[in-house]
C-alpha atoms as a PDB file:
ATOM      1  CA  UNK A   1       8.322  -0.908 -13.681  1.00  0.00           C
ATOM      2  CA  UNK A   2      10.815  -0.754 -10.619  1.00  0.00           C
ATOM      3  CA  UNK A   3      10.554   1.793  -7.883  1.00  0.00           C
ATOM      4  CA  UNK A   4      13.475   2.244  -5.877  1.00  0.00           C
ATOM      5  CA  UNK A   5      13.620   4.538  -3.078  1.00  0.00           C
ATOM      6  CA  UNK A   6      15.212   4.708   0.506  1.00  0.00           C
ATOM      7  CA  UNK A   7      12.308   4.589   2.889  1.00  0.00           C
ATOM      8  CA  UNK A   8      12.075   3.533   6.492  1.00  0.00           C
ATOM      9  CA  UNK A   9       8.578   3.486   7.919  1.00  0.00           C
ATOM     10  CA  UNK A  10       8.404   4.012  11.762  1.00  0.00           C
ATOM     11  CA  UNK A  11       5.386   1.900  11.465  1.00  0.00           C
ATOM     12  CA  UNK A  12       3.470  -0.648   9.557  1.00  0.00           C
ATOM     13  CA  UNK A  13      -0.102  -2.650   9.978  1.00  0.00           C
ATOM     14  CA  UNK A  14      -1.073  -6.024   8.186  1.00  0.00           C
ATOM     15  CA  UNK A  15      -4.159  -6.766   8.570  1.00  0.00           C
ATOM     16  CA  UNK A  16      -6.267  -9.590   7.760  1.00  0.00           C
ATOM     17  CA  UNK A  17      -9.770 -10.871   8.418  1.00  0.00           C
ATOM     18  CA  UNK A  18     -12.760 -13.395   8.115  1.00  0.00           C
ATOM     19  CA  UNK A  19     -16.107 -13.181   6.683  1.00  0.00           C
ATOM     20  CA  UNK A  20     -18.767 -15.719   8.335  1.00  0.00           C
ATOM     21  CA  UNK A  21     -22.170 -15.840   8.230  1.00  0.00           C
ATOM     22  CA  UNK A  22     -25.369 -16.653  10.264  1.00  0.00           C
ATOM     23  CA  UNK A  23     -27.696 -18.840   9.256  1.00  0.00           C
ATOM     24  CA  UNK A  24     -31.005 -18.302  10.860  1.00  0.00           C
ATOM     25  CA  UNK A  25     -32.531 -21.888  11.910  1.00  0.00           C
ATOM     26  CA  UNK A  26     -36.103 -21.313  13.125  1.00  0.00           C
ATOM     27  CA  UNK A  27     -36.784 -22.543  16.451  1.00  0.00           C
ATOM     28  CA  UNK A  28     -33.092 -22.030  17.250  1.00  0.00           C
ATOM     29  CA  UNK A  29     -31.707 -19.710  20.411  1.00  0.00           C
ATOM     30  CA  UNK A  30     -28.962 -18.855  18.082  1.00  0.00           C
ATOM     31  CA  UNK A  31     -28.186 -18.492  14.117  1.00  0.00           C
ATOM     32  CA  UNK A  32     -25.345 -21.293  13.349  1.00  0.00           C
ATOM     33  CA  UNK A  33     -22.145 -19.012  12.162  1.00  0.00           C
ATOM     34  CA  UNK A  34     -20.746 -20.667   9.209  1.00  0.00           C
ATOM     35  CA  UNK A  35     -17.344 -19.921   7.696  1.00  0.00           C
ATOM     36  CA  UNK A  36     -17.297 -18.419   4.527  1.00  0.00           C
ATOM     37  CA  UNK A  37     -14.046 -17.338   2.594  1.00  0.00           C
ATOM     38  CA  UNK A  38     -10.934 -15.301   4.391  1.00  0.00           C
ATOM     39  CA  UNK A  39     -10.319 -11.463   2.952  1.00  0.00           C
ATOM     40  CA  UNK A  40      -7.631  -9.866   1.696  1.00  0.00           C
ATOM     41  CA  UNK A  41      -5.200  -9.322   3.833  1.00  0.00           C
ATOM     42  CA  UNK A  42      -4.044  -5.389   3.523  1.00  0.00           C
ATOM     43  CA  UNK A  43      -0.698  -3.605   4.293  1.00  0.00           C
ATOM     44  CA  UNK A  44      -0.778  -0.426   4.960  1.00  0.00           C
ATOM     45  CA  UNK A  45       2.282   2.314   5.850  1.00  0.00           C
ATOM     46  CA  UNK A  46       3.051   5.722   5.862  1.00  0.00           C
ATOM     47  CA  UNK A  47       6.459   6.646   3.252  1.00  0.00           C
ATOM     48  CA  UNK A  48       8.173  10.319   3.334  1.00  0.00           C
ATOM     49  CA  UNK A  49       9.602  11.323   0.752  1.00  0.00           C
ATOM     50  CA  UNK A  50      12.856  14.118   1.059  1.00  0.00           C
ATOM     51  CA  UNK A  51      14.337  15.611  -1.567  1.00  0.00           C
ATOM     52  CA  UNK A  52      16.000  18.230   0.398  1.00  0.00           C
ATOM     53  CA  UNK A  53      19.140  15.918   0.238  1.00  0.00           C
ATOM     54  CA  UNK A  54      19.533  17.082  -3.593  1.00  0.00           C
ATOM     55  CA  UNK A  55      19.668  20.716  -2.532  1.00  0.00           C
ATOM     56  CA  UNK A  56      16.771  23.149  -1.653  1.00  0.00           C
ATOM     57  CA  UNK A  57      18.175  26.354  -4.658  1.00  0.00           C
ATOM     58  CA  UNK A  58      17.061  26.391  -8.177  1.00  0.00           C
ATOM     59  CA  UNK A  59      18.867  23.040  -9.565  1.00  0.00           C
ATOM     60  CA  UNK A  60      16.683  21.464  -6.479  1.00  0.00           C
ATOM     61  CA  UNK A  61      14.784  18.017  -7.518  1.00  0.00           C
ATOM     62  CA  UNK A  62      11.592  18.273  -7.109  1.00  0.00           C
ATOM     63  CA  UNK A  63       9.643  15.912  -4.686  1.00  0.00           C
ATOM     64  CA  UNK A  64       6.793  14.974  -7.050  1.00  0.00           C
ATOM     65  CA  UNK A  65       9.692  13.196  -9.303  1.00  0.00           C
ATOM     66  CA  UNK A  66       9.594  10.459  -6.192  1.00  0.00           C
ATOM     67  CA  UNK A  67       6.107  10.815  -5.371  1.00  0.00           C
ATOM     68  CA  UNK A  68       4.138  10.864  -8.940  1.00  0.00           C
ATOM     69  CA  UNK A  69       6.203   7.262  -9.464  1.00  0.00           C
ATOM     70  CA  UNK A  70       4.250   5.827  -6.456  1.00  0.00           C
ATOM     71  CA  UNK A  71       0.796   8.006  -7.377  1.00  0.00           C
ATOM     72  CA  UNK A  72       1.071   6.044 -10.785  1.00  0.00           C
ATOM     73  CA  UNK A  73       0.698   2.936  -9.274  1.00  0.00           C
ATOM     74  CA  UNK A  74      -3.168   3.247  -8.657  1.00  0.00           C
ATOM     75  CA  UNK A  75      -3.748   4.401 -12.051  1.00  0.00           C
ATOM     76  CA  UNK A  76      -5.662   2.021 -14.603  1.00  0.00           C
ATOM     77  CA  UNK A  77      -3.029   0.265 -16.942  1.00  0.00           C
ATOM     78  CA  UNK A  78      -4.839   1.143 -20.980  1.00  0.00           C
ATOM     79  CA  UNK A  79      -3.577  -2.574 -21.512  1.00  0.00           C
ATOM     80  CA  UNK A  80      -4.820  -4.560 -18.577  1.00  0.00           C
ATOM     81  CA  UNK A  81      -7.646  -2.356 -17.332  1.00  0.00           C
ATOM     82  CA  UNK A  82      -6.451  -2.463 -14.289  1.00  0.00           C
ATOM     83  CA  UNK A  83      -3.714  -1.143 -11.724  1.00  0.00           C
ATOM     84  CA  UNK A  84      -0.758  -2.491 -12.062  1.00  0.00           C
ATOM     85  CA  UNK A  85      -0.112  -5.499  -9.547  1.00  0.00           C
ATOM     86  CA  UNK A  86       3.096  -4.754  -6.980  1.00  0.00           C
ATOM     87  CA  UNK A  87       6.043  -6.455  -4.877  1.00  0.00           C
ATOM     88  CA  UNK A  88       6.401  -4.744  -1.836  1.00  0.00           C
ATOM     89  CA  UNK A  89      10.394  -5.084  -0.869  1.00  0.00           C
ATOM     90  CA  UNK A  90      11.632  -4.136   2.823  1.00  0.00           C
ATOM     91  CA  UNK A  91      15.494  -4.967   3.826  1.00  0.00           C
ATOM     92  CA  UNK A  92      15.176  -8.761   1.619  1.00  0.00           C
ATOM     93  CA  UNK A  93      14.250  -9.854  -1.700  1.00  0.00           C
ATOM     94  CA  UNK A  94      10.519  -9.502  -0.385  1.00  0.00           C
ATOM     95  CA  UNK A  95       8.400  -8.237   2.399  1.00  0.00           C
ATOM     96  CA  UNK A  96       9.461  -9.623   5.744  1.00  0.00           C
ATOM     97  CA  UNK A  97       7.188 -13.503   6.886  1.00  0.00           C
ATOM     98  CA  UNK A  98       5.814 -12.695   2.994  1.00  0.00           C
ATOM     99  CA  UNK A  99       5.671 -15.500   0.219  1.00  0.00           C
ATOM    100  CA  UNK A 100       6.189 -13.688  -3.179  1.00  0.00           C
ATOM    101  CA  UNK A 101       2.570 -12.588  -3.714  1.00  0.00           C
ATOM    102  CA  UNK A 102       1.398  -9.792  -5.742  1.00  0.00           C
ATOM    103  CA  UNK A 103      -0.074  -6.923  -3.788  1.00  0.00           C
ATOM    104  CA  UNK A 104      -2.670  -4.635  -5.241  1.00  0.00           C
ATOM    105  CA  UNK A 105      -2.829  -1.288  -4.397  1.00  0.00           C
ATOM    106  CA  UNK A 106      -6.599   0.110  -3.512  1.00  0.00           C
ATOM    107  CA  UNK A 107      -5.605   3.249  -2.569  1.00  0.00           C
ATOM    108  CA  UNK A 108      -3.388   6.184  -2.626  1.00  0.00           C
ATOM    109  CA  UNK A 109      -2.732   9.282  -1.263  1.00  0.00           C
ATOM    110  CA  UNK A 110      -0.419  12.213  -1.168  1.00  0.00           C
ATOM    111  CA  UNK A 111       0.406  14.856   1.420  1.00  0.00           C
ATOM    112  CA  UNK A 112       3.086  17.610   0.548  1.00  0.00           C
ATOM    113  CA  UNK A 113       4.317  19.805   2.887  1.00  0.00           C
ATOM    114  CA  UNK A 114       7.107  22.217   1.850  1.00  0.00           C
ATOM    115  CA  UNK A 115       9.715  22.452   4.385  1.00  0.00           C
ATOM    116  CA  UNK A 116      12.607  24.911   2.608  1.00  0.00           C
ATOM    117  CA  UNK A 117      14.466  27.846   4.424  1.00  0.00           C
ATOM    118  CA  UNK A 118      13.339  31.213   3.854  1.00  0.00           C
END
């Protein structure tokens, strides 16, 4: 499945860290801190969706056409039991500094706010 949108986050975090542990040595001031794998490193942004540009009267699209696409993408796959796995594309064939990884999504959520004239 492709998901194409125009979206232009004002901000973005990656995020990436280590897990070590500490072996106790008795007799020692100090455990000895031992490397043990990296984690997963995690991307996470904020998307608004609009779908005023398509007209606000009764013919209007409705916003949850855009945003039950994305909301799908946490949901268990019946074939793989499991979420589907994603490409992340930004302004290039992939994410910017990115090799072509899959990214899995761990979670999801969804804000509405109806802005409309009165």
């Amino acid at each position: 499945m492709c998901i194409r949108d125009r979206f232009n986050p004002t901000e973005y975090t990656l995020s990436k860290a280590n897990q070590w542990a500490e072996v106790p040595i008795p007799g020692l001031d100090s455990p000895i801190v031992q490397f043990v794998r990296g984690q997963t490193e995690t991307l996470s942004l904020e998307l608004f969706f609009d779908s005023t540009e398509d007209g606000t009267g009764a013919t209007a699209t409705p916003v949850t056409d855009k945003t039950d696409a994305f909301y799908d993408l946490i949901k268990i796959d019946s074939d793989t039991h499991a979420p589907p796995a994603l490409l992340f594309s930004w302004g290039g064939p992939t994410f910017p500094g990115r090799a072509v990884t899959p990214l899995y999504n761990d979670k999801a959520a969804i804000r509405q706010t109806r802005v409309l004239p009165e």
